[in-house]
N, C-alpha and C. Protein backbone atom coordinates (compact mmCIF):
# COMPACT_ATOMS: atom_id res chain seq x y z
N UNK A 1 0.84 -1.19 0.00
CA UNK A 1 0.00 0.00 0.00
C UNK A 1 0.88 1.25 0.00
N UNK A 2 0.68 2.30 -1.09
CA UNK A 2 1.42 3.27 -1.21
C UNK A 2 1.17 4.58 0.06
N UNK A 3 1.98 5.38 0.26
CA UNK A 3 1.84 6.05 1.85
C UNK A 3 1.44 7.11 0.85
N UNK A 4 0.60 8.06 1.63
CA UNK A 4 0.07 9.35 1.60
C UNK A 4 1.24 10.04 2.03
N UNK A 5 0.43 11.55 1.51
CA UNK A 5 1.57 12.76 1.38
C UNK A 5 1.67 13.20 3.25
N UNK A 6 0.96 12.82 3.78
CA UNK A 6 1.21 13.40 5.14
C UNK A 6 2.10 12.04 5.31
N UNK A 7 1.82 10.74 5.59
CA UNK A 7 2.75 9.64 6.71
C UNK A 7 4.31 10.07 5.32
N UNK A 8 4.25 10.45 4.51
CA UNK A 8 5.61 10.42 3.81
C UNK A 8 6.18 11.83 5.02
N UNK A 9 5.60 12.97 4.94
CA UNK A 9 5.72 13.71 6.06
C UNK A 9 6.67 13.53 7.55
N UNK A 10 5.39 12.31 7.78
CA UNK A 10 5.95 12.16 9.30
C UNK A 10 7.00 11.28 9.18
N UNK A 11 7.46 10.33 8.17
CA UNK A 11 8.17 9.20 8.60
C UNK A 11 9.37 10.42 8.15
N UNK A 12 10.03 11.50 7.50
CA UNK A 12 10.77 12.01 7.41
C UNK A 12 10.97 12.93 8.87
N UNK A 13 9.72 13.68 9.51
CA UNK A 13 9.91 14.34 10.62
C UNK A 13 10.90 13.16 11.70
N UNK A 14 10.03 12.23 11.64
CA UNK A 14 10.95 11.28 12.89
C UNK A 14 12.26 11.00 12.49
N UNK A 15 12.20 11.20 11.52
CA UNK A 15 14.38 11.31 11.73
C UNK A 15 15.00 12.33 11.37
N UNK A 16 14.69 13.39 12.02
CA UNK A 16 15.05 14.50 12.55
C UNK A 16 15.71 14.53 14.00
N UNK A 17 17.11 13.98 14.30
CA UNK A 17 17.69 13.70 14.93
C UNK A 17 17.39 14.93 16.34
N UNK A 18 17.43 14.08 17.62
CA UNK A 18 17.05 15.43 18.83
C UNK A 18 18.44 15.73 19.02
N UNK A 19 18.22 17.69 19.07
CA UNK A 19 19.04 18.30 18.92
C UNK A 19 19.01 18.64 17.98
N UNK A 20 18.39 18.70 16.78
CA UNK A 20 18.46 19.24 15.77
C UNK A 20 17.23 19.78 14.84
N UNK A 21 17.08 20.94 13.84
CA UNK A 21 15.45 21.17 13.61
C UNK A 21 15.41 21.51 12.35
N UNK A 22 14.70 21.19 11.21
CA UNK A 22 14.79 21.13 10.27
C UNK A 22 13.53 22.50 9.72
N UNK A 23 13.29 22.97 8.74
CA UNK A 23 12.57 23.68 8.25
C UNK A 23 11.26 23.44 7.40
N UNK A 24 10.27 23.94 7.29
CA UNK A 24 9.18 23.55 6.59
C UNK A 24 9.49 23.11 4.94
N UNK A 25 10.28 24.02 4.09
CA UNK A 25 10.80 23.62 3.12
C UNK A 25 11.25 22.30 3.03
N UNK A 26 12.41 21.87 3.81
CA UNK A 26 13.53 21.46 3.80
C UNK A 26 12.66 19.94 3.72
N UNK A 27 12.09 19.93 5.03
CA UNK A 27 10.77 18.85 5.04
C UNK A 27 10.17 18.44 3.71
N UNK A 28 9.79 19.54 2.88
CA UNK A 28 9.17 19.15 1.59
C UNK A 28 9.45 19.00 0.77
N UNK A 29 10.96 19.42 0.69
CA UNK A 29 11.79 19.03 -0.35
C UNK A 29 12.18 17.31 -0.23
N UNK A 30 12.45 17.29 0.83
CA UNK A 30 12.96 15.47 1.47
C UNK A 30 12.16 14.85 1.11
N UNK A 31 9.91 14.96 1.21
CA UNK A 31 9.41 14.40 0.42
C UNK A 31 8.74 14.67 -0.63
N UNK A 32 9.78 14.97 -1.57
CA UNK A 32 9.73 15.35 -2.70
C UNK A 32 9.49 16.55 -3.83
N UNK A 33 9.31 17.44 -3.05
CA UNK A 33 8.35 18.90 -3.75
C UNK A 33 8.48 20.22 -2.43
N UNK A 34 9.73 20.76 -2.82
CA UNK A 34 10.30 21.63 -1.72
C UNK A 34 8.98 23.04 -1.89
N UNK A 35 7.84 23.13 -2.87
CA UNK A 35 7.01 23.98 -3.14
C UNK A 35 5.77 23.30 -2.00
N UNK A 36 6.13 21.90 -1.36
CA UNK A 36 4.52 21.66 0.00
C UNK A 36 5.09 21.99 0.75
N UNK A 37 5.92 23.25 1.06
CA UNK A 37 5.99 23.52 2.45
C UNK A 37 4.67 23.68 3.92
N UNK A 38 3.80 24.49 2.61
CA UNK A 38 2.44 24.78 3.25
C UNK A 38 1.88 23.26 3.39
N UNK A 39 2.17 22.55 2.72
CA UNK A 39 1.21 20.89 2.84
C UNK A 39 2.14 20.53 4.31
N UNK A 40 3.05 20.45 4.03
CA UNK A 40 4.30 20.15 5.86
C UNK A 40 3.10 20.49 7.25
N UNK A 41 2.96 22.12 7.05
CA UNK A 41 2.39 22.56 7.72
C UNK A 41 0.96 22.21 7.83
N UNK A 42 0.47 21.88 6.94
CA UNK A 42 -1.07 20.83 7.28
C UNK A 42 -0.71 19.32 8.71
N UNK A 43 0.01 19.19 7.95
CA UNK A 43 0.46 17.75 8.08
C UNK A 43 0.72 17.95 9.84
N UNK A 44 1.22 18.94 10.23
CA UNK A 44 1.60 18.92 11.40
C UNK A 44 0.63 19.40 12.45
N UNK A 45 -0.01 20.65 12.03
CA UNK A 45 -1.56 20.26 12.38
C UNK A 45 -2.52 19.01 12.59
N UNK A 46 -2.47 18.04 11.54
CA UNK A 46 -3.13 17.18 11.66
C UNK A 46 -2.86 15.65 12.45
N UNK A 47 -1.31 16.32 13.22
CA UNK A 47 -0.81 14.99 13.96
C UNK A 47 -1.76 14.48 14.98
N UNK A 48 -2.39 13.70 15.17
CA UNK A 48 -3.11 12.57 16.20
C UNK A 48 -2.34 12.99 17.59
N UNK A 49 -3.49 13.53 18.26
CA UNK A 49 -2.78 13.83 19.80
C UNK A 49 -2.14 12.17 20.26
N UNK A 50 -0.98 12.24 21.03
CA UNK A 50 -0.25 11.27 21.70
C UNK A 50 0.69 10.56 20.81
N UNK A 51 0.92 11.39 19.44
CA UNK A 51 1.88 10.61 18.55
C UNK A 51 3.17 10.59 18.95
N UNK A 52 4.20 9.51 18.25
CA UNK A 52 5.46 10.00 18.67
C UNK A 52 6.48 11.03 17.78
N UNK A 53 5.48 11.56 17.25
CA UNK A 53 6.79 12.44 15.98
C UNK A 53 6.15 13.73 16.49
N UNK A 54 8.27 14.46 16.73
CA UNK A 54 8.51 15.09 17.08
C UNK A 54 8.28 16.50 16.19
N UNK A 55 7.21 16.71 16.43
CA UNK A 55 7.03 18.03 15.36
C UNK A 55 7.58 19.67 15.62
N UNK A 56 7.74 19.32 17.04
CA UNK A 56 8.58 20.40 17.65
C UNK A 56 9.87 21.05 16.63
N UNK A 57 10.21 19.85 16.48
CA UNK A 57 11.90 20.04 15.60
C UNK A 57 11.61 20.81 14.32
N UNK A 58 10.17 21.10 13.55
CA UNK A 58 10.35 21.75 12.16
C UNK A 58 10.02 23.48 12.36
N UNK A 59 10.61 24.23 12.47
CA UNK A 59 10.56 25.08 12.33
C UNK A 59 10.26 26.10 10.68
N UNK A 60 10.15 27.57 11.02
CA UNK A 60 10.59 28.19 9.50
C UNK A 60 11.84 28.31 9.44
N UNK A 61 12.30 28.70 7.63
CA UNK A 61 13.24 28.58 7.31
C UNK A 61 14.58 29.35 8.02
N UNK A 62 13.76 30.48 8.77
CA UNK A 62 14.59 31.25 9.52
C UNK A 62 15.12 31.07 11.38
N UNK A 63 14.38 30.14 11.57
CA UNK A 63 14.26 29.57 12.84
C UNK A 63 13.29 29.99 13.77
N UNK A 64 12.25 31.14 13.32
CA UNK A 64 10.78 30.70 14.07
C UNK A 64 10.18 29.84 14.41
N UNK A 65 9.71 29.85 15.46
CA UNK A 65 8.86 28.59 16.38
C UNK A 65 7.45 28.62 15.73
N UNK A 66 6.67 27.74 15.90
CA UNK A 66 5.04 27.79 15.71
C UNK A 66 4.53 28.53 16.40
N UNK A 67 4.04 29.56 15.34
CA UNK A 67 3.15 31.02 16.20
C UNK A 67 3.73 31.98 16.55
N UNK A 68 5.29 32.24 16.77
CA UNK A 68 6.30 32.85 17.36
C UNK A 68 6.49 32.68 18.69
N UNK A 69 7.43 33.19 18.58
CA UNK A 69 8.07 32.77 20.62
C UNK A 69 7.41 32.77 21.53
N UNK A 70 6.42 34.06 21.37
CA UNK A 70 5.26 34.14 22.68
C UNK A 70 4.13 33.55 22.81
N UNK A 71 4.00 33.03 21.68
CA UNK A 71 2.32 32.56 21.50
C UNK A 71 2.59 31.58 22.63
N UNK A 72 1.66 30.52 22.84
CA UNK A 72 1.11 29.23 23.28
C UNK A 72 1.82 27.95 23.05
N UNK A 73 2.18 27.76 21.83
CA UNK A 73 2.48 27.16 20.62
C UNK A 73 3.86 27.21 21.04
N UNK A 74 4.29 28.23 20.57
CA UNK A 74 5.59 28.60 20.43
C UNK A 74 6.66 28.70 21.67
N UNK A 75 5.82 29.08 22.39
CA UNK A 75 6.76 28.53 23.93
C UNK A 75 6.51 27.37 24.25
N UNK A 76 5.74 26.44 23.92
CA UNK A 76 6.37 24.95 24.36
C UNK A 76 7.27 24.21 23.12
N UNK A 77 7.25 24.52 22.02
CA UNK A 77 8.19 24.30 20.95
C UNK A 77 9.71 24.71 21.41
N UNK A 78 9.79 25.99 21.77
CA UNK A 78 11.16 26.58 22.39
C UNK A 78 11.44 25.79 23.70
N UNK A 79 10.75 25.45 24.42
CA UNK A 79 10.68 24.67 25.91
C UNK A 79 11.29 23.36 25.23
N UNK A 80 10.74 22.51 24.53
CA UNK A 80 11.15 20.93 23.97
C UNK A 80 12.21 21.10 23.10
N UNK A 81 12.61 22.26 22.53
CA UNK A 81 14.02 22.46 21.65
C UNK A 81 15.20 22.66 22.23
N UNK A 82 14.73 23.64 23.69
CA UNK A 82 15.93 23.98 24.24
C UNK A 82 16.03 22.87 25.43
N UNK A 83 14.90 21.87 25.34
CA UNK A 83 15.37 20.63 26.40
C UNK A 83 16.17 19.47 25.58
N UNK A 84 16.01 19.85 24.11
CA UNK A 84 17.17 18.91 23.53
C UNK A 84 18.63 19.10 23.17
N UNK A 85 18.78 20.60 24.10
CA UNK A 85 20.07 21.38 23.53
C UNK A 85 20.28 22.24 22.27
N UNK A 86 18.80 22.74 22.04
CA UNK A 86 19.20 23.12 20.56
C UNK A 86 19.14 24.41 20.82
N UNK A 87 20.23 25.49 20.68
CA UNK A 87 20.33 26.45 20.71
C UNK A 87 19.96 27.80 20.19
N UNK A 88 19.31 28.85 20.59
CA UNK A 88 18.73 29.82 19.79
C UNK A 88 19.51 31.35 19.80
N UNK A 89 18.85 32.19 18.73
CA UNK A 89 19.52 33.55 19.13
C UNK A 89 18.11 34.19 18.44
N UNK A 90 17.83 35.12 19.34
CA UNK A 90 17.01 36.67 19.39
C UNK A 90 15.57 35.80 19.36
N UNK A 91 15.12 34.51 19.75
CA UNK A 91 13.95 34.11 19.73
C UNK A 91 13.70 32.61 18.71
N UNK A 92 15.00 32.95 18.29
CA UNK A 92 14.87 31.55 16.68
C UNK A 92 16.23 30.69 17.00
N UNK A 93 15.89 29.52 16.47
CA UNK A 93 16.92 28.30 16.29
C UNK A 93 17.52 28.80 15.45
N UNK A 94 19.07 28.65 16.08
CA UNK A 94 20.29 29.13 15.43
C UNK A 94 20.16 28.37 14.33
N UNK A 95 19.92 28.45 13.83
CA UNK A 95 20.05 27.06 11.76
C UNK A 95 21.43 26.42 11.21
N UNK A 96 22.15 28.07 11.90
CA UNK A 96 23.69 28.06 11.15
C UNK A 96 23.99 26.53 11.60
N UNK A 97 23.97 26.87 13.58
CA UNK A 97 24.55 25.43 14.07
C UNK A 97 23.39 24.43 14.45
N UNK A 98 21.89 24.56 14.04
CA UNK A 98 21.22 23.78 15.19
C UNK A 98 20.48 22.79 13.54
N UNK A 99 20.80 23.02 12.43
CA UNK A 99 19.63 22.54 11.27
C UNK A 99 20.06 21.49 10.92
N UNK A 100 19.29 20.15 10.72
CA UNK A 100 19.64 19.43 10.65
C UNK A 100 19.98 19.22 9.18
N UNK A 101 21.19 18.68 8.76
CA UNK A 101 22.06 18.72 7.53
C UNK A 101 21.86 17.21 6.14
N UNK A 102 20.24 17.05 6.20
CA UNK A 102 20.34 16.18 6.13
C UNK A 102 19.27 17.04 4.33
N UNK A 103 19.47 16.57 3.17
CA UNK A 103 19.25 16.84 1.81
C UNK A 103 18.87 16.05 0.61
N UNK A 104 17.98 16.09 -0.06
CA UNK A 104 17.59 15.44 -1.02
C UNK A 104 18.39 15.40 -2.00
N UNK A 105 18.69 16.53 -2.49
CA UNK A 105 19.69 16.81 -3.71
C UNK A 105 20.64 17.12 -3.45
């Protein structure tokens, strides 16, 4: 049975090594079409409360949290990033050192 565009999604989010955070693009490029960034972002919305994929880890391309730093959202994203060591500056995941280096092409 062929996987849908979201579990292609998640089975890429879960190896997103902790300690490290990948980008909405970057995500959609890995499965296949770096233009579903916005589909990423469905996808993560639509995770099943009590799953195990770490959706914390995808950030934007610039290292914004979900919602930004202050929202709701966004401070427990920064709370579970910076409990994996992943380091930030002015509110965002450093990318330079914290993105995970992992590429389709």
């Amino acid at each position: 049975m062929e996987k849908n565009t979201f579990e292609i999604i998640y089975d890429i989010i879960r190896q997103i090594p902790e300690g490290k955070a990948a980008s909405y693009g970057q995500v959609a490029e890995l499965a296949g079409n770096r233009r579903l960034a916005r589909v990423v972002g469905y996808a993560l919305h639509a995770i099943p409360e009590g799953s195990d994929i770490p959706w914390h880890r995808v950030v934007k391309k610039d290292g914004e949290v979900f919602g930004g730093a202050k929202s709701p959202g966004g401070r427990l994203q920064t709370k579970l990033l910076k409990g994996e060591g992943v380091g930030f500056k002015n509110g965002h995941v450093d990318m330079e050192k914290y993105q995970w280096e992992k590429r389709r092409f």
